[in-house]
Protein backbone atom coordinates (compact mmCIF):
# COMPACT_ATOMS: atom_id res chain seq x y z
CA UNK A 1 33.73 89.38 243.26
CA UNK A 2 31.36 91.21 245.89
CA UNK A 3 29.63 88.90 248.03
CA UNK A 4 26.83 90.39 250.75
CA UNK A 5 26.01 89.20 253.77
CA UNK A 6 23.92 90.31 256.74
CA UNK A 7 24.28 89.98 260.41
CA UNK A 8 22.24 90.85 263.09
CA UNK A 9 23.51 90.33 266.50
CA UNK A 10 25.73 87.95 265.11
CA UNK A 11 23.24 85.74 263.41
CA UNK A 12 23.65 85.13 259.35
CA UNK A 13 20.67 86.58 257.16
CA UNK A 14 20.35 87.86 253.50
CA UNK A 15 21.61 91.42 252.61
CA UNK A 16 19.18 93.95 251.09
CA UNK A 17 18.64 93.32 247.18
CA UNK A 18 19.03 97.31 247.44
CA UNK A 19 22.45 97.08 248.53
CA UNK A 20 23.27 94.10 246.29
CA UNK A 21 22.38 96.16 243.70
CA UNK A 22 24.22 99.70 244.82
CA UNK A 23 27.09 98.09 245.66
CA UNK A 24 27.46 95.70 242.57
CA UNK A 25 27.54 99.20 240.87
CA UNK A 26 30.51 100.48 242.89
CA UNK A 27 32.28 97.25 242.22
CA UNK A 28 32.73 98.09 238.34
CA UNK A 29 34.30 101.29 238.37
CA UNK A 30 32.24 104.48 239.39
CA UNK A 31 34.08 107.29 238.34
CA UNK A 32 31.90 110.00 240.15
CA UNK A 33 33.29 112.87 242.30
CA UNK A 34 32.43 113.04 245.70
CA UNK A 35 29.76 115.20 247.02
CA UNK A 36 31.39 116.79 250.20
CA UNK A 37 35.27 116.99 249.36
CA UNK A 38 36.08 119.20 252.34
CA UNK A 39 38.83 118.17 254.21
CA UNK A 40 38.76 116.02 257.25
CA UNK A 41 40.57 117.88 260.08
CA UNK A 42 41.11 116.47 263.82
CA UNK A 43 38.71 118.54 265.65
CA UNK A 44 36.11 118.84 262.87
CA UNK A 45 33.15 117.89 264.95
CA UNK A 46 31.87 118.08 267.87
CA UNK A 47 31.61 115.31 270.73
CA UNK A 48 30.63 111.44 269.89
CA UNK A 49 27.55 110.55 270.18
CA UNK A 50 26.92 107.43 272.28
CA UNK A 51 23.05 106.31 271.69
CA UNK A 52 22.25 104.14 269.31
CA UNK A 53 18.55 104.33 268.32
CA UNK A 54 16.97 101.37 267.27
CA UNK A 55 16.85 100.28 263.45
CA UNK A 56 20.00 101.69 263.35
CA UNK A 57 22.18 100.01 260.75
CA UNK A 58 26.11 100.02 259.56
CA UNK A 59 27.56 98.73 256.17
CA UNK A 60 30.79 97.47 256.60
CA UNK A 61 32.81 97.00 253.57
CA UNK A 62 35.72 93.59 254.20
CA UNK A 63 38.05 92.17 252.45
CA UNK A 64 38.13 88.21 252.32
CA UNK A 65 35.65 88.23 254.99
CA UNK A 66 38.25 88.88 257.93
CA UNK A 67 36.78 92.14 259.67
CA UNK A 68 33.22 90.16 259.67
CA UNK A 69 34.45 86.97 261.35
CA UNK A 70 36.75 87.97 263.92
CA UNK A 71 33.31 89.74 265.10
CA UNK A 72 31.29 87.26 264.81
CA UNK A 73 33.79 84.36 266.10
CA UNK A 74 34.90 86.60 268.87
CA UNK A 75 31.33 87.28 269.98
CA UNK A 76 31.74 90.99 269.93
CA UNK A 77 29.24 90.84 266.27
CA UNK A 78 26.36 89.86 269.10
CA UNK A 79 26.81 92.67 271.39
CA UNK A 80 26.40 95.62 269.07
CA UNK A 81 23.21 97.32 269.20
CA UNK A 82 22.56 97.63 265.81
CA UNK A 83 21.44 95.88 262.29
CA UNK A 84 25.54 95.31 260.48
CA UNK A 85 25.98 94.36 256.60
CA UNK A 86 28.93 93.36 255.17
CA UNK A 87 29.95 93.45 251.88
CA UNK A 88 33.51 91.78 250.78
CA UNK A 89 35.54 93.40 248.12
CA UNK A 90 39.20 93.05 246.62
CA UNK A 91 41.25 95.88 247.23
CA UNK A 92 41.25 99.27 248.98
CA UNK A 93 40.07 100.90 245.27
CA UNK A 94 37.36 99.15 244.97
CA UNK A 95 36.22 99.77 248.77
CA UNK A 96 36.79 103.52 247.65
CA UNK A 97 34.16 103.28 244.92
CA UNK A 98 32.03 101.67 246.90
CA UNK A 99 32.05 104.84 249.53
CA UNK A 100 31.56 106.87 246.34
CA UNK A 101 28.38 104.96 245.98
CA UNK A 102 27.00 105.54 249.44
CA UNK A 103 26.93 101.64 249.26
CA UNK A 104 29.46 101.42 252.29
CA UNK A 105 29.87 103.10 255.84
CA UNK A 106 33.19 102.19 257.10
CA UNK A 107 35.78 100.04 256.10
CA UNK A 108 38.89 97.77 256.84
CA UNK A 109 42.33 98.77 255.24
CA UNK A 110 45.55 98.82 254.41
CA UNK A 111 47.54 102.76 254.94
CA UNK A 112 47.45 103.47 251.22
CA UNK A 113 43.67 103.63 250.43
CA UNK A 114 43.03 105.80 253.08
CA UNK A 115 45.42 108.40 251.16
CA UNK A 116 43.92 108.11 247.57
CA UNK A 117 40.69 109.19 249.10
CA UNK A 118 42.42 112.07 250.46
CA UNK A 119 43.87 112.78 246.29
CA UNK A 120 40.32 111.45 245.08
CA UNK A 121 38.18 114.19 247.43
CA UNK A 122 36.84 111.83 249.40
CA UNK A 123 35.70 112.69 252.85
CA UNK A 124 36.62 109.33 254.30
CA UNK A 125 38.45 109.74 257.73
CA UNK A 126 40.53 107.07 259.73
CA UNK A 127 38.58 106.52 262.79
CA UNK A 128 40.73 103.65 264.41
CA UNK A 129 43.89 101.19 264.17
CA UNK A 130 46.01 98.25 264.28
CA UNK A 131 49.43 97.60 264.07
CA UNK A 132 51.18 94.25 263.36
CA UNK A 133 54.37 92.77 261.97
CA UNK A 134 56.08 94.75 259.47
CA UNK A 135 57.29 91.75 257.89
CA UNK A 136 54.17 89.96 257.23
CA UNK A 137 54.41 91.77 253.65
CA UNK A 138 56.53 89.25 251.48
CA UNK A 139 58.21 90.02 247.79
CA UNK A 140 57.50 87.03 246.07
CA UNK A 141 59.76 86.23 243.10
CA UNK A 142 58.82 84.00 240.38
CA UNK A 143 59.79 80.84 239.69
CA UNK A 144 63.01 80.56 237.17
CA UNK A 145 63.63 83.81 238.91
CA UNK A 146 66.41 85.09 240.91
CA UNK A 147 66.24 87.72 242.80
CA UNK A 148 67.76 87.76 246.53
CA UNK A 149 68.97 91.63 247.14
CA UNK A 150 66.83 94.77 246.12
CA UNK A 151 69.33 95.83 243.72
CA UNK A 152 68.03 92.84 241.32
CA UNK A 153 65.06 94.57 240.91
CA UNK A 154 66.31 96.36 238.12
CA UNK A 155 64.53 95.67 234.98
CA UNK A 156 62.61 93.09 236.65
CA UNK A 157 58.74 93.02 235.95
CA UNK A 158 56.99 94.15 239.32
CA UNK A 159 53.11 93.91 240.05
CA UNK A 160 52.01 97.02 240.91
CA UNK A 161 47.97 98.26 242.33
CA UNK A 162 47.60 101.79 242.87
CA UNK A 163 45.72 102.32 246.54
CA UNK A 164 46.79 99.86 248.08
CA UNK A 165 49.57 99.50 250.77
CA UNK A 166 51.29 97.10 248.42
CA UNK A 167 52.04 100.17 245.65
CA UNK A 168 53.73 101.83 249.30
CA UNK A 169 55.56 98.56 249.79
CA UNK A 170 56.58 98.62 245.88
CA UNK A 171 57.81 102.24 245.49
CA UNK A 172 59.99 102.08 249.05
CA UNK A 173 61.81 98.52 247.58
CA UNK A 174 62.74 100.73 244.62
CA UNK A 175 63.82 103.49 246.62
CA UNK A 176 65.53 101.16 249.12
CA UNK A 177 67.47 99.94 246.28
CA UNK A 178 68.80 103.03 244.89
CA UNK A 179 66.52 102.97 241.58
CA UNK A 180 63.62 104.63 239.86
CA UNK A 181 60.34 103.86 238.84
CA UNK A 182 61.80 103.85 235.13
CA UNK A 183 65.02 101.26 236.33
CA UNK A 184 61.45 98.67 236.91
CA UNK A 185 58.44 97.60 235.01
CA UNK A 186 55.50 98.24 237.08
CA UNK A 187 52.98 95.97 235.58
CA UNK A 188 49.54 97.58 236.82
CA UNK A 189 47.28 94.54 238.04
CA UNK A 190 44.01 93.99 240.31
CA UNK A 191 45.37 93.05 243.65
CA UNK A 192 43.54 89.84 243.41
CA UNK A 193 45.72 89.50 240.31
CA UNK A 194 48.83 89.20 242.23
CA UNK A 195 49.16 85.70 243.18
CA UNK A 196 48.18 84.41 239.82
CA UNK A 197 50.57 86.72 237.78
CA UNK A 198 53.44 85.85 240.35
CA UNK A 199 53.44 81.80 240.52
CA UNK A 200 52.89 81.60 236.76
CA UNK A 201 56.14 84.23 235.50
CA UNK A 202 53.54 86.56 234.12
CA UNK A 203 55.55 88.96 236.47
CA UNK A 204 59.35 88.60 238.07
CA UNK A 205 58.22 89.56 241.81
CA UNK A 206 54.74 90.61 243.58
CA UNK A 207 54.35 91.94 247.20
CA UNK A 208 52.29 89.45 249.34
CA UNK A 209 50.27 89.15 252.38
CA UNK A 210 48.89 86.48 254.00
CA UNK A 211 47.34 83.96 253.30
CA UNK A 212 48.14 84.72 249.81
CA UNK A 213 52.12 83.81 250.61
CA UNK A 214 51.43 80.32 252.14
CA UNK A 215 49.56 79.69 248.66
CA UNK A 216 52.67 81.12 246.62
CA UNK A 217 54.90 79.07 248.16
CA UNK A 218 52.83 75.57 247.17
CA UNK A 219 54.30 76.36 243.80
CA UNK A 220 57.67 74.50 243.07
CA UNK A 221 60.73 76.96 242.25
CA UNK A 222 59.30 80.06 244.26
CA UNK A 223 60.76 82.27 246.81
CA UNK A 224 60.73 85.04 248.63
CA UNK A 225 62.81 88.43 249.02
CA UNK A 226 64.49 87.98 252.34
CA UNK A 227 63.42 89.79 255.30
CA UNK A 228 66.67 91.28 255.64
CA UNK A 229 66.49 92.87 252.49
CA UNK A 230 62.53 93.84 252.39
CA UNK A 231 62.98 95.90 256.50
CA UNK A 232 60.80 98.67 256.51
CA UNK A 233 58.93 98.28 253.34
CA UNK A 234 55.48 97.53 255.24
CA UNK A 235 54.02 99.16 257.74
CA UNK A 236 52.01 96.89 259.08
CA UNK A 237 49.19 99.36 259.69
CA UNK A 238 45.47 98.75 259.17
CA UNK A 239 42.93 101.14 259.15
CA UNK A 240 38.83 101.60 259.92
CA UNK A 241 38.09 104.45 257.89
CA UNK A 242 34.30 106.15 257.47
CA UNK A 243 32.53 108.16 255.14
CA UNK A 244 31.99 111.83 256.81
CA UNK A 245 28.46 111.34 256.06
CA UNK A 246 28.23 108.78 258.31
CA UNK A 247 30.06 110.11 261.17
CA UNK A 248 28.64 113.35 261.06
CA UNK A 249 24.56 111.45 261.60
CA UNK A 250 24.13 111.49 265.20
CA UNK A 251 22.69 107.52 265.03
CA UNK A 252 25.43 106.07 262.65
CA UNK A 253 28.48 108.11 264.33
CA UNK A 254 27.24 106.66 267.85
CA UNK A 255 27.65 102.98 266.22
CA UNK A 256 30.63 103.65 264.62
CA UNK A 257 31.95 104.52 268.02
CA UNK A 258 30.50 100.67 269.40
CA UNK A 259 31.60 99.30 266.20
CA UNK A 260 35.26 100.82 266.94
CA UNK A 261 35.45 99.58 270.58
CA UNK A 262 34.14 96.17 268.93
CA UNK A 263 37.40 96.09 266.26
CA UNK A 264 39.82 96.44 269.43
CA UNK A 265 38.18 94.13 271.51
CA UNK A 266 37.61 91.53 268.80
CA UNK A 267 41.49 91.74 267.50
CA UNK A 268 42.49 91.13 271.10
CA UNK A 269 40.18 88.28 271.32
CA UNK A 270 42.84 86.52 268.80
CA UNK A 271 45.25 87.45 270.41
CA UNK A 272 44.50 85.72 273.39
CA UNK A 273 42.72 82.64 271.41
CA UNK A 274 45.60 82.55 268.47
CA UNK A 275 44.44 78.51 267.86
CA UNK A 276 40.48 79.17 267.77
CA UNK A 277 41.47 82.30 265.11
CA UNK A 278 43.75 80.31 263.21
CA UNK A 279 41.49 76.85 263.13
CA UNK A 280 37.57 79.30 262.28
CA UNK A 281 39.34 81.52 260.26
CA UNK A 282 41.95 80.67 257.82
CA UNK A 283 41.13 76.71 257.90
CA UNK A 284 37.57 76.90 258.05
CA UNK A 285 36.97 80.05 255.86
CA UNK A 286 40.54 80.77 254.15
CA UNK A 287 40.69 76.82 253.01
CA UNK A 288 44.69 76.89 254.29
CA UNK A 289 46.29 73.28 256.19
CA UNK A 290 46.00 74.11 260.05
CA UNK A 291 50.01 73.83 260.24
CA UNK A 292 49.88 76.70 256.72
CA UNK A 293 47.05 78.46 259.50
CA UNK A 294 49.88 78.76 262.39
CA UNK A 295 52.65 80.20 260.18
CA UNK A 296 50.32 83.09 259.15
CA UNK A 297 49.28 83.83 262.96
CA UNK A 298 52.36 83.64 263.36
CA UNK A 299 54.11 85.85 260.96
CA UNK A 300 51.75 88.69 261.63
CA UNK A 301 52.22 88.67 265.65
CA UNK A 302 50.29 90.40 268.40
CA UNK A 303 47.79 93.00 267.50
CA UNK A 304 48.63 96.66 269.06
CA UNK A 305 46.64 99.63 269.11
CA UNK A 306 47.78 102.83 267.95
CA UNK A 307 46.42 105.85 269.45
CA UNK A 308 44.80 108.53 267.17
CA UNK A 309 47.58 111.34 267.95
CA UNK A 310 50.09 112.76 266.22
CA UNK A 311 52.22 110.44 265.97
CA UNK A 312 49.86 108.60 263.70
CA UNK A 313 49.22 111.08 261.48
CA UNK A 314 53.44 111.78 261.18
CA UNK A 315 53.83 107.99 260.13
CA UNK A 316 51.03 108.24 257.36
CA UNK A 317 52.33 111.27 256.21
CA UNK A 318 55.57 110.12 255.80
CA UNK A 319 53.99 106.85 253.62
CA UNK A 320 52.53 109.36 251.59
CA UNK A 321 55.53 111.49 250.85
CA UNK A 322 57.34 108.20 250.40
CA UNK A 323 54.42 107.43 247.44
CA UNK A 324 55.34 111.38 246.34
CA UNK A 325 58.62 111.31 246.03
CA UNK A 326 57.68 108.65 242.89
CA UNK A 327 56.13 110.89 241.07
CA UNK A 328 52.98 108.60 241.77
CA UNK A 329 50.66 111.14 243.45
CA UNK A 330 48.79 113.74 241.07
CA UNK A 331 48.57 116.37 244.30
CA UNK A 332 50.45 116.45 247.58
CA UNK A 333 48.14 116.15 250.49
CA UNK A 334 47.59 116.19 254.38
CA UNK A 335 48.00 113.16 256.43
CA UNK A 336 46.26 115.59 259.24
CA UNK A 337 43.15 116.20 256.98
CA UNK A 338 42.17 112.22 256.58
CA UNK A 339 41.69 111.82 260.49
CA UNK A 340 38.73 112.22 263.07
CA UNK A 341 40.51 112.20 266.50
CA UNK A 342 37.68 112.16 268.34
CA UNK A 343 37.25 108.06 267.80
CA UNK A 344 40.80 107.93 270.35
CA UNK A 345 38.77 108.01 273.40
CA UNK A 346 36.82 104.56 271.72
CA UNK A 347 40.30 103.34 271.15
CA UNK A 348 41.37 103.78 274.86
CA UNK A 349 38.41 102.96 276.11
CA UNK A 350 38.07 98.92 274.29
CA UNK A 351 42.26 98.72 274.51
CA UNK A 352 41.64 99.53 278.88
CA UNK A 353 39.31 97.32 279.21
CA UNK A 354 40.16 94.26 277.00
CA UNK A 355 44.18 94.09 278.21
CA UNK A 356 44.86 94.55 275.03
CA UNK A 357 48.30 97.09 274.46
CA UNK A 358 48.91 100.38 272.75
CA UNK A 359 51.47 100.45 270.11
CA UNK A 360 54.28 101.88 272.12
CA UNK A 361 55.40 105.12 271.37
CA UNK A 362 58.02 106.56 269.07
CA UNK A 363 61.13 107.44 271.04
């Protein structure tokens, strides 16, 4: 379910029935084309702008409220010189309908949404980055279930949610274990369906993220995939992507830049304060025990920045052949055209001056 809220330099207020309203729309399924379905190439624009006039104002799409408090607990949400809404959603899709709507600006994600805009015509570019553990993705198997090697996938009932990096995660375990899509039942779910369907054998096995693992594994006779088995099946990548609209106005592509410099910063900031993140965030606001809280900082490591370079754009391309090679993309497209490159200097910028590290690169 949506939820709104506002925050002006990092102080809580009431969204805008406006964009209640909007984005309540966007949230049920818009099936409209996009207005401006030209591709997104790397040097598409010109230079940033870096003024941001006043009454400027963002709206920042989230996902269980995790973009908007690591602002606001990190004290970065106070510094940015501009009016931010936030609007929580379920599920890269439903972020993408939201864009549709003009109800959102920029968003949090996994790697997978950002590609379905590219299929969908979306002019939604990646403007910045994080990286963390590639093993924070778990397949959770049901209880009653067995299922401790890839290979017992076969015939096994698999929840499965199209734009989202767990339909990547999904399709590479299948690949991984020498079978097909048609060797599987792909049950397609909501990805807020996922935990549900899992812990109560409505499906064999579901890919999971945190916190949603730590509340799988309260139920008795569940268990997880092993890591050994599940290696390079996630990514680990998260993305802030934009609508070109918005990066293309000179006053909301100048505080998209601060908001950018902001993610880094405010990432790092729990990094370096992993007990304060843990205790405001997934205690306070995620409702998990403190000692559940640790095991998911934890799992998911030290926050790295990617630059926006080539390299990027190689490992998203490659997810999306890997989604391809399923037969589970309607049109091949470019990794290159669902990028604005110019948002690296924000990136290098926030990562210099924070201490925070780049993800190292590919050798």
């Amino acid at each position: 379910m949506f939820r709104p809220s506002t925050f002006r330099s990092g102080l809580r207020g009431r969204a805008t029935a406006a964009l209640l309203a909007v984005a309540t729309v966007a949230t049920l399924g818009l099936t409209g084309c996009a207005k401006d379905d030209k591709p997104v190439g790397p040097t598409a624009e010109g230079p940033l702008p870096t003024e941001v006039p006043a009454g400027t104002t963002l709206v920042v799409a989230d996902q269980s409220e995790r973009l908007q408090s690591v602002l606001r607990i990190s004290g970065e949400l106070d510094k940015l010189p501009f009016k931010v809404e936030f609007a929580n959603f379920v599920g890269g899709p439903a972020i993408l309908e939201a864009f549709r709507a003009g109800a959102a600006d920029v968003a949090q994600v996994g790697d997978v949404p950002p590609i379905h805009a590219l299929v969908a015509g979306q002019d939604v570019p990646i403007i910045a980055s994080y990286q963390t553990s590639t093993t924070a993705l778990k397949l959770a198997v049901a209880p009653g279930k067995s299922v401790t090697k890839l290979a017992d996938l076969k015939g096994k009932k698999i929840a499965y949610a199209e734009g989202t990096a767990q339909q990547a995660a999904v399709l590479r375990a299948i690949d991984k274990a020498g079978l097909t899509t048609s060797d599987v039942q792909l049950v397609r779910l909501q990805l807020a369906e996922f935990l549900d369907a899992v812990r109560t054998g409505q499906v064999d096995v579901a890919p999971l993220i945190e916190p949603n693992v730590t509340r799988f594994l309260r139920t008795p006779g569940t268990s997880l995939v092993p890591d050994s088995e599940t290696v390079g099946l996630y990514g680990g990548l998260a993305y802030l992507y934009a609508r070109r609209a918005v990066v293309r106005d000179p006053a909301k592509a100048a505080a998209t830049r601060a908001l950018v410099g902001a993610f880094v910063r405010a990432y790092q900031w729990a990094n370096t304060h992993p007990e304060d993140w843990a205790r405001r965030y997934y205690v306070d606001n995620q409702k998990v025990s403190a000692d559940d809280a640790k095991r998911i900082v934890d799992s998911l490591g030290t926050y790295v920045f990617p630059h926006l370079d080539q390299q990027l754009v190689d490992r998203q391309q490659a997810t999306i052949d890997a989604i391809a090679k399923a037969g589970e993309l309607p049109k091949k497209v470019q990794a290159s055209n669902g990028f604005d490159l110019r948002f690296d200097a924000a990136i290098t910028q926030a990562v210099t001056e924070s201490g925070a590290s780049f993800e190292p690169k590919a050798r």
